[in-house]
Protein backbone atom coordinates (compact mmCIF):
# COMPACT_ATOMS: atom_id res chain seq x y z
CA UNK A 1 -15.74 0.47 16.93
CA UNK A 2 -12.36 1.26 15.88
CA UNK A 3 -9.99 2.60 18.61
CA UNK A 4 -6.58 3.67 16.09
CA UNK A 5 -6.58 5.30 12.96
CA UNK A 6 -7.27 3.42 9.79
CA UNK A 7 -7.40 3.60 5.92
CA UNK A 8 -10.38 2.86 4.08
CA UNK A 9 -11.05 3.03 0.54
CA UNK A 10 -14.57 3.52 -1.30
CA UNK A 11 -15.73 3.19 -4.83
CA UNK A 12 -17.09 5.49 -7.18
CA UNK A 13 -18.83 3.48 -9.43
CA UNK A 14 -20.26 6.33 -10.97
CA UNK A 15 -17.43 8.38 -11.39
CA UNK A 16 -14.93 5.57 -12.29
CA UNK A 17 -12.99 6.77 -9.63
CA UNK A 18 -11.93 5.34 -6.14
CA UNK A 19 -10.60 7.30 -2.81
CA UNK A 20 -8.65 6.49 0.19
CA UNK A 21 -9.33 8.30 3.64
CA UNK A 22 -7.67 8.11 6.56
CA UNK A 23 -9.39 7.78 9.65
CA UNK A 24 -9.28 9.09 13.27
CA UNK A 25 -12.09 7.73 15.23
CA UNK A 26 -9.81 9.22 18.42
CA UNK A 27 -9.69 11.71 20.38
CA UNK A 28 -6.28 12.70 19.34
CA UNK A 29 -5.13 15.20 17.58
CA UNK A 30 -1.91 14.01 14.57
CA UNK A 31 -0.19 17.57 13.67
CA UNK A 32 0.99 16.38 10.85
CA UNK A 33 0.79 12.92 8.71
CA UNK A 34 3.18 11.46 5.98
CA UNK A 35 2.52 9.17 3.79
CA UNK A 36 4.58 6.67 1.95
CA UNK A 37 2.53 4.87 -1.11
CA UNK A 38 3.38 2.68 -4.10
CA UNK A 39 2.02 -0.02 -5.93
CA UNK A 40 3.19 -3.46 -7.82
CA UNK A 41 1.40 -5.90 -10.59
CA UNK A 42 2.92 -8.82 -12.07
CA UNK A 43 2.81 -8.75 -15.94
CA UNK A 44 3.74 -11.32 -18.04
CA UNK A 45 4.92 -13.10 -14.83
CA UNK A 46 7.26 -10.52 -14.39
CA UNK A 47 6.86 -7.86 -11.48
CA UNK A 48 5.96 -4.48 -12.26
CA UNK A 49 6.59 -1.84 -9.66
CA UNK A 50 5.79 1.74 -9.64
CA UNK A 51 7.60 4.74 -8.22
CA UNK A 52 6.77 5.55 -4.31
CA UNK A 53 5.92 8.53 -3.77
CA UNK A 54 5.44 10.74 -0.61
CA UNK A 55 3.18 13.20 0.47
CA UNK A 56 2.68 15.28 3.75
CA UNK A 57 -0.46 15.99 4.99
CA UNK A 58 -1.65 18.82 7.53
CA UNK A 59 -3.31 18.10 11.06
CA UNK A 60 -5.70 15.17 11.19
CA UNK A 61 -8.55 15.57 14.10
CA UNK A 62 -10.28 14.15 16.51
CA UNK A 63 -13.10 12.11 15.02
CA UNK A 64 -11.83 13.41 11.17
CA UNK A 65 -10.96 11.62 8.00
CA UNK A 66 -8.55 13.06 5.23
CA UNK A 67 -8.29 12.39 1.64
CA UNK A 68 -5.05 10.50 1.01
CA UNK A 69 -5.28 9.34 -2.65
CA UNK A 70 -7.89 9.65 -5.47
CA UNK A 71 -7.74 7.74 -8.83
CA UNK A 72 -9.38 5.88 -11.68
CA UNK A 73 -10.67 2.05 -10.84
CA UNK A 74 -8.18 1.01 -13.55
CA UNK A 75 -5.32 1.53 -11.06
CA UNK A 76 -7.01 -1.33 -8.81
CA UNK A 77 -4.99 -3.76 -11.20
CA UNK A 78 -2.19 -2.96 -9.14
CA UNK A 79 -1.99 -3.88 -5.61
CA UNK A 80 -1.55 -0.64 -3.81
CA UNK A 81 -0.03 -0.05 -0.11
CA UNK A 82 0.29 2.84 1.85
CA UNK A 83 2.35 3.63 4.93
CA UNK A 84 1.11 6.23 6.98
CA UNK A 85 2.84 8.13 10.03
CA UNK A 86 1.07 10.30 12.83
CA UNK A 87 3.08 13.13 14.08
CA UNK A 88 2.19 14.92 17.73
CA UNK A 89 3.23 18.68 18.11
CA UNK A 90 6.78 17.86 18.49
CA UNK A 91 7.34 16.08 15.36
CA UNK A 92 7.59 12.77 16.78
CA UNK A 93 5.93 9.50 15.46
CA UNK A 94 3.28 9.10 17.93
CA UNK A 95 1.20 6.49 15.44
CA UNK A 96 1.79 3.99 12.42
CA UNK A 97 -0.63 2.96 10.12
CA UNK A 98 -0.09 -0.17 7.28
CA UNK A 99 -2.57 -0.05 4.41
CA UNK A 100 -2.78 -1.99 1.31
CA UNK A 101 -5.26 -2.86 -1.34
């Protein structure tokens, strides 16, 4: 059993989609969550990089999951990381989480 928070991503087959949750199999509660996220390739053997991007995300709790990116399997050509940080009430980092796939 996982004791931190963690990333997981599941396929869609379906739906040609894929998602990415975070996880909090604590009992904390995060007020607040920020992400960091961008992805590279290498085309041509030449690297390919996209934009990062962040995104803020409200309270994560106790035992909860949140949705942190949704997309079409195509994007799975790139490699894809995420950097997540959990705030407490007081705005502080209280948590880090590395992601990638």
């Amino acid at each position: 059993m996982k004791t931190k928070p963690y990333a997981k991503l599941t396929k869609i087959e379906k739906e040609y989609k894929f998602q990415v949750h975070l996880f909090n199999p604590t009992e904390n509660i995060y007020a607040k969550v920020l992400m960091e996220s961008g992805a590279y390739t290498f085309f041509d053997e030449k690297l390919v990089t996209t934009e990062t991007i962040n995104k803020e995300f409200g309270e994560l709790i106790p035992n909860g999951s949140l949705l942190v990116d949704e997309s079409d399997l195509g994007e799975l050509d790139y490699k894809i990381w995420y950097k997540f940080q959990l705030l407490n009430n007081e705005g502080e980092i209280v948590e880090q989480v590395d992601y990638s796939i």
